[in-house]
PDB file of N, CA and C in Angstrom:
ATOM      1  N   UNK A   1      66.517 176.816 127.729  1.00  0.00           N
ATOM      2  CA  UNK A   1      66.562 176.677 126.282  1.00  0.00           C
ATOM      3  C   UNK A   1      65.641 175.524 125.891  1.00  0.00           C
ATOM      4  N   UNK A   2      64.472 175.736 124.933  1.00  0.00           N
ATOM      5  CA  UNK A   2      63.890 174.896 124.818  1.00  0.00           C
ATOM      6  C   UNK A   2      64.538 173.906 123.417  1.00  0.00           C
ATOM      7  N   UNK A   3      63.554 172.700 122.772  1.00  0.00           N
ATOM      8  CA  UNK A   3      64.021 171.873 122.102  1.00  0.00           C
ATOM      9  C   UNK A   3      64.386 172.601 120.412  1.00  0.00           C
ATOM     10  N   UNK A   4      63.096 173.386 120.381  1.00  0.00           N
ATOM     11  CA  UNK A   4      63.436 174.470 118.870  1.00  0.00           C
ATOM     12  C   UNK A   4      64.904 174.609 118.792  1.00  0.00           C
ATOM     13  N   UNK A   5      64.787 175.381 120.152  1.00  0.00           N
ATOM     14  CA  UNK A   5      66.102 176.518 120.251  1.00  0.00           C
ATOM     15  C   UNK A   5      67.738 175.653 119.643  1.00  0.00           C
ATOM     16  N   UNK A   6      67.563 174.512 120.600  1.00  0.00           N
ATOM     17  CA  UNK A   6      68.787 173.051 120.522  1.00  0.00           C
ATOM     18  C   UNK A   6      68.727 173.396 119.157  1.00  0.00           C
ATOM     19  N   UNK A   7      67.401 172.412 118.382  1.00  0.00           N
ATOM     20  CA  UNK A   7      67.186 172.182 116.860  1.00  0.00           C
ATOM     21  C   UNK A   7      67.994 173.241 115.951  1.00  0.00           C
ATOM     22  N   UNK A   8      67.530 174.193 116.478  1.00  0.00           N
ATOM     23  CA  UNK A   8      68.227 175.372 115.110  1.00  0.00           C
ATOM     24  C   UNK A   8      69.703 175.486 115.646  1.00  0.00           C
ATOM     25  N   UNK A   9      70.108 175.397 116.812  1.00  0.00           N
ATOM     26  CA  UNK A   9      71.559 176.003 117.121  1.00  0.00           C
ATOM     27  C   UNK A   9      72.669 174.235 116.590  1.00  0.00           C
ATOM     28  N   UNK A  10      71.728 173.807 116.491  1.00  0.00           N
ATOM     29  CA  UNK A  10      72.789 172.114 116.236  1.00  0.00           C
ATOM     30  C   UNK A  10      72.478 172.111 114.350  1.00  0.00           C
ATOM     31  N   UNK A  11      71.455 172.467 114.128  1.00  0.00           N
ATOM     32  CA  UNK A  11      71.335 172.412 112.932  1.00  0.00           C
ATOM     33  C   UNK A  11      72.032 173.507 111.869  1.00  0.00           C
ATOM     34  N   UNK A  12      72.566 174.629 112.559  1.00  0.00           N
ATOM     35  CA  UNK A  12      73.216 175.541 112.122  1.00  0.00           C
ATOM     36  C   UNK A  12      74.557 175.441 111.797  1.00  0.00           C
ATOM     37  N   UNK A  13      75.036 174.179 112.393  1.00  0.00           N
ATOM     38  CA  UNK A  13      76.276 173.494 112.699  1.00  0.00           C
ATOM     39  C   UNK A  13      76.465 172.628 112.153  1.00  0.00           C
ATOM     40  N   UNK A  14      75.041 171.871 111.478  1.00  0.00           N
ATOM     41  CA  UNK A  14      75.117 170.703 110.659  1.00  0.00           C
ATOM     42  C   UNK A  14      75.001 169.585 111.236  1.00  0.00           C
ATOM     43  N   UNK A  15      74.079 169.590 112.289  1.00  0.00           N
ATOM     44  CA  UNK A  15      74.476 168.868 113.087  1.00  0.00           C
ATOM     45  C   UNK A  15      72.497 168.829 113.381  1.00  0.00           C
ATOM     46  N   UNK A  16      71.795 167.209 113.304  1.00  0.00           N
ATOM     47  CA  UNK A  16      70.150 166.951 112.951  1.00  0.00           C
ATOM     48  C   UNK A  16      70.142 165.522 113.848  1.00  0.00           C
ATOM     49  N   UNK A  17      69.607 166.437 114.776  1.00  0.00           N
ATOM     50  CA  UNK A  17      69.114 164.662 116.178  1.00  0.00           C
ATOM     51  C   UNK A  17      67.410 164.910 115.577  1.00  0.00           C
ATOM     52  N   UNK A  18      67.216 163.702 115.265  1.00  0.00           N
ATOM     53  CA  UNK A  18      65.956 163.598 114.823  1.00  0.00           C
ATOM     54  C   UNK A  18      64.955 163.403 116.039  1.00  0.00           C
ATOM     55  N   UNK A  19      65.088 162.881 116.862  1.00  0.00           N
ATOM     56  CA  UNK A  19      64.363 162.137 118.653  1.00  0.00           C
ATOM     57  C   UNK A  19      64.889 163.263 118.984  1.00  0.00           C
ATOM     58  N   UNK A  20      65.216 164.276 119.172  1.00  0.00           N
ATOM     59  CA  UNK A  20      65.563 165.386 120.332  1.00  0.00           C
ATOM     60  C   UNK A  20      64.584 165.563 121.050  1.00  0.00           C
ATOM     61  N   UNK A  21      64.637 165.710 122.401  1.00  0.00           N
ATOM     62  CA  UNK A  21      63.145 165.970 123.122  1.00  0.00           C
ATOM     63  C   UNK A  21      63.779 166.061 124.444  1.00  0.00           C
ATOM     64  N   UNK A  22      62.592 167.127 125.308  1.00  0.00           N
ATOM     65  CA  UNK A  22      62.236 166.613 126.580  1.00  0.00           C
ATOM     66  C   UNK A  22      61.840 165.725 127.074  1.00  0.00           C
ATOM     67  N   UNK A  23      63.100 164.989 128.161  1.00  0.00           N
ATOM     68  CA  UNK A  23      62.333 163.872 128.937  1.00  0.00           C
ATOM     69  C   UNK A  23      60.783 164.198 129.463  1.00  0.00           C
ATOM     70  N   UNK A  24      59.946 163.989 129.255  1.00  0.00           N
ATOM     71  CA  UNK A  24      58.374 164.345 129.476  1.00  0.00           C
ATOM     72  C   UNK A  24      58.552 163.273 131.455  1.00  0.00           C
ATOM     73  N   UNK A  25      59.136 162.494 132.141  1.00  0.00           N
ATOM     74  CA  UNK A  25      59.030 161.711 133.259  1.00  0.00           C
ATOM     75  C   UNK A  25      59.682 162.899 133.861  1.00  0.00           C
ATOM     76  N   UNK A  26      61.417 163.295 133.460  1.00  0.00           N
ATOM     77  CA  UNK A  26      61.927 164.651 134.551  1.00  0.00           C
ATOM     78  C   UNK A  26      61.360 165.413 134.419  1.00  0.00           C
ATOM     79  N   UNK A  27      60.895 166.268 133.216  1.00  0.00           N
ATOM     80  CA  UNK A  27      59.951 167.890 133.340  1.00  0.00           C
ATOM     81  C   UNK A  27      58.927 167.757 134.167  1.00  0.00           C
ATOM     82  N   UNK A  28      58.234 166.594 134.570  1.00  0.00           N
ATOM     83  CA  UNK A  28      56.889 166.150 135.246  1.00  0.00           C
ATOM     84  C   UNK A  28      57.403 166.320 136.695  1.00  0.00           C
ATOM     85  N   UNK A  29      58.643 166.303 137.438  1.00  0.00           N
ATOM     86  CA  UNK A  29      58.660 165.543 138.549  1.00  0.00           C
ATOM     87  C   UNK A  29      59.379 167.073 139.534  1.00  0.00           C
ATOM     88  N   UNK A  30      59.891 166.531 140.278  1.00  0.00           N
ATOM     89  CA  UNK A  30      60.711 167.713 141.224  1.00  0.00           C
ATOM     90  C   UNK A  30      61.946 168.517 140.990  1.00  0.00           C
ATOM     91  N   UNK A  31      62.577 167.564 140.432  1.00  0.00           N
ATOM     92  CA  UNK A  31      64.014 168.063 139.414  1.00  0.00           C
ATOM     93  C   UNK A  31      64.115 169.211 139.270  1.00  0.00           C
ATOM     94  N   UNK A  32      65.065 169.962 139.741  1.00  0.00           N
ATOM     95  CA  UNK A  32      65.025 171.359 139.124  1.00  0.00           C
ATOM     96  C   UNK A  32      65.527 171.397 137.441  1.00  0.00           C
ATOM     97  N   UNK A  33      65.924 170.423 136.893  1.00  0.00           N
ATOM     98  CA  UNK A  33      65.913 170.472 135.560  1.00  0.00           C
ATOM     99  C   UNK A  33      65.807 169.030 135.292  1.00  0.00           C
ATOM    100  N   UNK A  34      64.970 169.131 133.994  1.00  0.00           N
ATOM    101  CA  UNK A  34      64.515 168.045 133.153  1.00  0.00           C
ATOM    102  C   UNK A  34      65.401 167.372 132.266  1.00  0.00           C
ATOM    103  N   UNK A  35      65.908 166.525 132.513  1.00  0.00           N
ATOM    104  CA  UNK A  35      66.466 165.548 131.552  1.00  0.00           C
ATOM    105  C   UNK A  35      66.372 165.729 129.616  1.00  0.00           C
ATOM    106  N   UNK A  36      67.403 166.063 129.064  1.00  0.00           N
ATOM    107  CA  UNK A  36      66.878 166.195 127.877  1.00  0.00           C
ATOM    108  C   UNK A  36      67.638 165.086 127.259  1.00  0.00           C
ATOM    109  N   UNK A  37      66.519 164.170 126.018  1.00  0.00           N
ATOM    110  CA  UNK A  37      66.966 162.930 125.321  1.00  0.00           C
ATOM    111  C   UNK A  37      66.889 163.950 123.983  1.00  0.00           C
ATOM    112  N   UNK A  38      68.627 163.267 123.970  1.00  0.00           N
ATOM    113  CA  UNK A  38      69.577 163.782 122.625  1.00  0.00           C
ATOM    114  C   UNK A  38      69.275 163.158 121.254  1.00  0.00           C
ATOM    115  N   UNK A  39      68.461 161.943 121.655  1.00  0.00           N
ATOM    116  CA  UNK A  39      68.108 160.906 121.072  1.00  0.00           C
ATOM    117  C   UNK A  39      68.777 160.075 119.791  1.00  0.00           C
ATOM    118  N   UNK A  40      68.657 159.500 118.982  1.00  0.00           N
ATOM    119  CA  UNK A  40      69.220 158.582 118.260  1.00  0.00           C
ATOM    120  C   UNK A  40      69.676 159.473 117.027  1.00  0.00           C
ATOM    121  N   UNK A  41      71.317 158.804 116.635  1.00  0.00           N
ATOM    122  CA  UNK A  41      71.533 159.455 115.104  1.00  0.00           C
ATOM    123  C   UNK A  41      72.187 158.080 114.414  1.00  0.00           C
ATOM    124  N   UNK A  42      72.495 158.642 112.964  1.00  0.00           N
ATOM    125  CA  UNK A  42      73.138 157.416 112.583  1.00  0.00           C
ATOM    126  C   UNK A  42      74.839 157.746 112.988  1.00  0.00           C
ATOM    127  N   UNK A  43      75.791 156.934 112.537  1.00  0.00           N
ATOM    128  CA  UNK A  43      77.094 156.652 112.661  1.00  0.00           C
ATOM    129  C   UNK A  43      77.985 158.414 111.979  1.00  0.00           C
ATOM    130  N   UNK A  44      77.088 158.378 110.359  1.00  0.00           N
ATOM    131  CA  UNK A  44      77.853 160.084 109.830  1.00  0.00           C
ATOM    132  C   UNK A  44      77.545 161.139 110.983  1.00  0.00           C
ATOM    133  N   UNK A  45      76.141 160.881 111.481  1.00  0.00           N
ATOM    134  CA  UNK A  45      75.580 162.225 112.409  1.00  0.00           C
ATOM    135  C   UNK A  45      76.674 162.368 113.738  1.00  0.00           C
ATOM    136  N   UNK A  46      76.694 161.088 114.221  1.00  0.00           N
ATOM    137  CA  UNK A  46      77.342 161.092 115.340  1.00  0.00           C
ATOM    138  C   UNK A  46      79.278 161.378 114.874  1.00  0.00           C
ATOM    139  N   UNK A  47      79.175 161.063 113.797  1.00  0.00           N
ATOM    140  CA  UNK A  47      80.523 161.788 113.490  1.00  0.00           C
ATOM    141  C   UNK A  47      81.211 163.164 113.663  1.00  0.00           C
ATOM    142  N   UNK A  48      79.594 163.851 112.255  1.00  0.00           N
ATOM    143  CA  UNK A  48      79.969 165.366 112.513  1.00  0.00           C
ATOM    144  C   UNK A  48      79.595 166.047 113.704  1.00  0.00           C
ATOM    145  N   UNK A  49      78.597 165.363 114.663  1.00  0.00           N
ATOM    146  CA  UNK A  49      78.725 166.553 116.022  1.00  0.00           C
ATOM    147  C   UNK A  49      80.209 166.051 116.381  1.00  0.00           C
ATOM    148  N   UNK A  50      81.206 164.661 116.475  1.00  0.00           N
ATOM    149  CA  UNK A  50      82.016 164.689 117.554  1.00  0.00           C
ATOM    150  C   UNK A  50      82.940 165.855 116.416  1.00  0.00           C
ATOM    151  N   UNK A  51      83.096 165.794 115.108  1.00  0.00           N
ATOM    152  CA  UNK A  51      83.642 167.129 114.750  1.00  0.00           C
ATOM    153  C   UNK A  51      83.801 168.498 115.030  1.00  0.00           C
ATOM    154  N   UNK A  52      82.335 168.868 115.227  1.00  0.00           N
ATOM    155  CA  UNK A  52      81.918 169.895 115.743  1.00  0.00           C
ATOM    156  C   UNK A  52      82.165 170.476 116.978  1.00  0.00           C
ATOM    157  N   UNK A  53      82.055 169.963 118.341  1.00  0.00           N
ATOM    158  CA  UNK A  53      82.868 169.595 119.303  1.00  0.00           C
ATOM    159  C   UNK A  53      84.262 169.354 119.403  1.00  0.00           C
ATOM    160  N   UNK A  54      84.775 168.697 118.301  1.00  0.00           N
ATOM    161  CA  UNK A  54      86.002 168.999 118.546  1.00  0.00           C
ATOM    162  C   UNK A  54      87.098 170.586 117.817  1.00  0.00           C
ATOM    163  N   UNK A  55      85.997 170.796 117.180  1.00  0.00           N
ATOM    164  CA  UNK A  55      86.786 172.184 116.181  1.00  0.00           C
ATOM    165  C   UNK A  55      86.436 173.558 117.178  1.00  0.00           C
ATOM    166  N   UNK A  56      85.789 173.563 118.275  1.00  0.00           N
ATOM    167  CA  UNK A  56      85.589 174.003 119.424  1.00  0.00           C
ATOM    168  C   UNK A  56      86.872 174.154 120.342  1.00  0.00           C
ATOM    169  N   UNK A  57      87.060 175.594 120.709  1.00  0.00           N
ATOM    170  CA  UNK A  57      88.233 176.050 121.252  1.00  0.00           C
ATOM    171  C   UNK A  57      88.256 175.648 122.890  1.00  0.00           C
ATOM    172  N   UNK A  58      89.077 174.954 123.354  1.00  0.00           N
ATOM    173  CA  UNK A  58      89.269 174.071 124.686  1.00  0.00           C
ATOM    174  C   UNK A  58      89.165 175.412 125.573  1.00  0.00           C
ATOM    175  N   UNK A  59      88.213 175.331 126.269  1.00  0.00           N
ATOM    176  CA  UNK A  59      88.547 176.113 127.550  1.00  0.00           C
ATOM    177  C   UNK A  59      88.316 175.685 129.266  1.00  0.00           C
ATOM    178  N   UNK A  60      89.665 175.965 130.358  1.00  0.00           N
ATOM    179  CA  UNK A  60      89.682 175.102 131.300  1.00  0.00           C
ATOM    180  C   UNK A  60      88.956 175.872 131.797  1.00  0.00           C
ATOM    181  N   UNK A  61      88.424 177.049 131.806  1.00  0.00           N
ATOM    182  CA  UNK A  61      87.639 177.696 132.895  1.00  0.00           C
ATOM    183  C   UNK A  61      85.646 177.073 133.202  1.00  0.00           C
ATOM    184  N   UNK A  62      85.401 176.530 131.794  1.00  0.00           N
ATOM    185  CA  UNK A  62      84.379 175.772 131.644  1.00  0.00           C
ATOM    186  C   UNK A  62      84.481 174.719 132.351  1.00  0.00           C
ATOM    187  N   UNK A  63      85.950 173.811 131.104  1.00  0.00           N
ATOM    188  CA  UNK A  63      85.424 172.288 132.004  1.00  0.00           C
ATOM    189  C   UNK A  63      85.790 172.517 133.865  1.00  0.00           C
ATOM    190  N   UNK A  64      86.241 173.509 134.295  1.00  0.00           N
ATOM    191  CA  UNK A  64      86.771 173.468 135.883  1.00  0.00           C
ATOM    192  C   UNK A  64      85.217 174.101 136.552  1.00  0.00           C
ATOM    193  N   UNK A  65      84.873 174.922 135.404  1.00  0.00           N
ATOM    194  CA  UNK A  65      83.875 174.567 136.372  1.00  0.00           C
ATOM    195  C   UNK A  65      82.201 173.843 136.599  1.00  0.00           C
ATOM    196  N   UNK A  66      82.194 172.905 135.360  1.00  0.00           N
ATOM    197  CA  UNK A  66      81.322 171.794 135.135  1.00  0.00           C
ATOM    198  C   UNK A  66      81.825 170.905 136.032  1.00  0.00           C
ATOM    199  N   UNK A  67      83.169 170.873 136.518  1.00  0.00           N
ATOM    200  CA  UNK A  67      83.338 169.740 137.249  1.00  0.00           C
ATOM    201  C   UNK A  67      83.318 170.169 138.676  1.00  0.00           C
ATOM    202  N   UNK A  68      83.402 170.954 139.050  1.00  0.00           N
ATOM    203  CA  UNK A  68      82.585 171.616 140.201  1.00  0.00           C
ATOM    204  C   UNK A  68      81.464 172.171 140.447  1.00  0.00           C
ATOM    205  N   UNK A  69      80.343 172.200 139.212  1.00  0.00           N
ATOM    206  CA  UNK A  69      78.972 171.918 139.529  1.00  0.00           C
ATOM    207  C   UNK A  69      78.893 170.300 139.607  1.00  0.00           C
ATOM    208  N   UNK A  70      79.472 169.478 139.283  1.00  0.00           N
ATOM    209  CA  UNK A  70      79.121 168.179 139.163  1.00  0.00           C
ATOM    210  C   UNK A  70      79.411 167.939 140.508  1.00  0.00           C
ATOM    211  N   UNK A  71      79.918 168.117 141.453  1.00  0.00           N
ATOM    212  CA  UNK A  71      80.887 168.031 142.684  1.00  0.00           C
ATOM    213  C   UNK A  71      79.711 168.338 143.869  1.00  0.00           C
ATOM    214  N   UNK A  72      78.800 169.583 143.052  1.00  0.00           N
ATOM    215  CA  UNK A  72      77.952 170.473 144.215  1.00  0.00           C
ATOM    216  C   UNK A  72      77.182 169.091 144.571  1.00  0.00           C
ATOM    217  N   UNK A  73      76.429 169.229 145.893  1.00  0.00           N
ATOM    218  CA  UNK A  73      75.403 167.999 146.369  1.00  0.00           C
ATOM    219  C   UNK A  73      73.791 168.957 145.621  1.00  0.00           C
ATOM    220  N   UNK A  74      73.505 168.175 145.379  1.00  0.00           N
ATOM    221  CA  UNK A  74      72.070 168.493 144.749  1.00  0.00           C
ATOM    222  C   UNK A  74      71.078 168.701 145.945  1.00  0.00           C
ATOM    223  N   UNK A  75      70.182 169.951 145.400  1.00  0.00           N
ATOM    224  CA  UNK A  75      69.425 170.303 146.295  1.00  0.00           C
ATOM    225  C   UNK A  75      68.204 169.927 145.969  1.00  0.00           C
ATOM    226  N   UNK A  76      67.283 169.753 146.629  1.00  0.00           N
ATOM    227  CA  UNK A  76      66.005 168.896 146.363  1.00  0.00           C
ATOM    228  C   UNK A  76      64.377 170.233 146.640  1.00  0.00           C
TER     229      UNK A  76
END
């Protein structure tokens, strides 16, 4: 998913990171994925995403298994 894609799907939500970007140092390097900077908002912005996020229906099958990709050893 590139940075557009973020832009319109956060902005659809009400939700405007002005710095959104590809880390340009990880996309450059070996990483199988590039670092993306979420970059700076003010205090309201950072409000309504934690809104947004939170009006979001909890599901354990996600976070169980983000926390077992987090778990995997990284392959190089």
């Amino acid at each position: 998913m590139g940075c557009r894609m973020w832009r319109d799907a956060l902005a659809g939500v009400g939700v405007v990171l002005s710095s959104l970007r590809v880390d340009p140092v990880t996309a450059a390097s070996d990483e199988p994925f590039a670092l993306v900077d979420l970059g700076r908002c003010n205090v309201r912005m950072a409000e309504q995403l934690t809104d947004v996020l939170r009006s979001l229906p909890a599901r354990e099958a996600l976070r169980a298994r983000v926390r077992q990709v987090n778990r995997e050893p990284k392959s190089r």
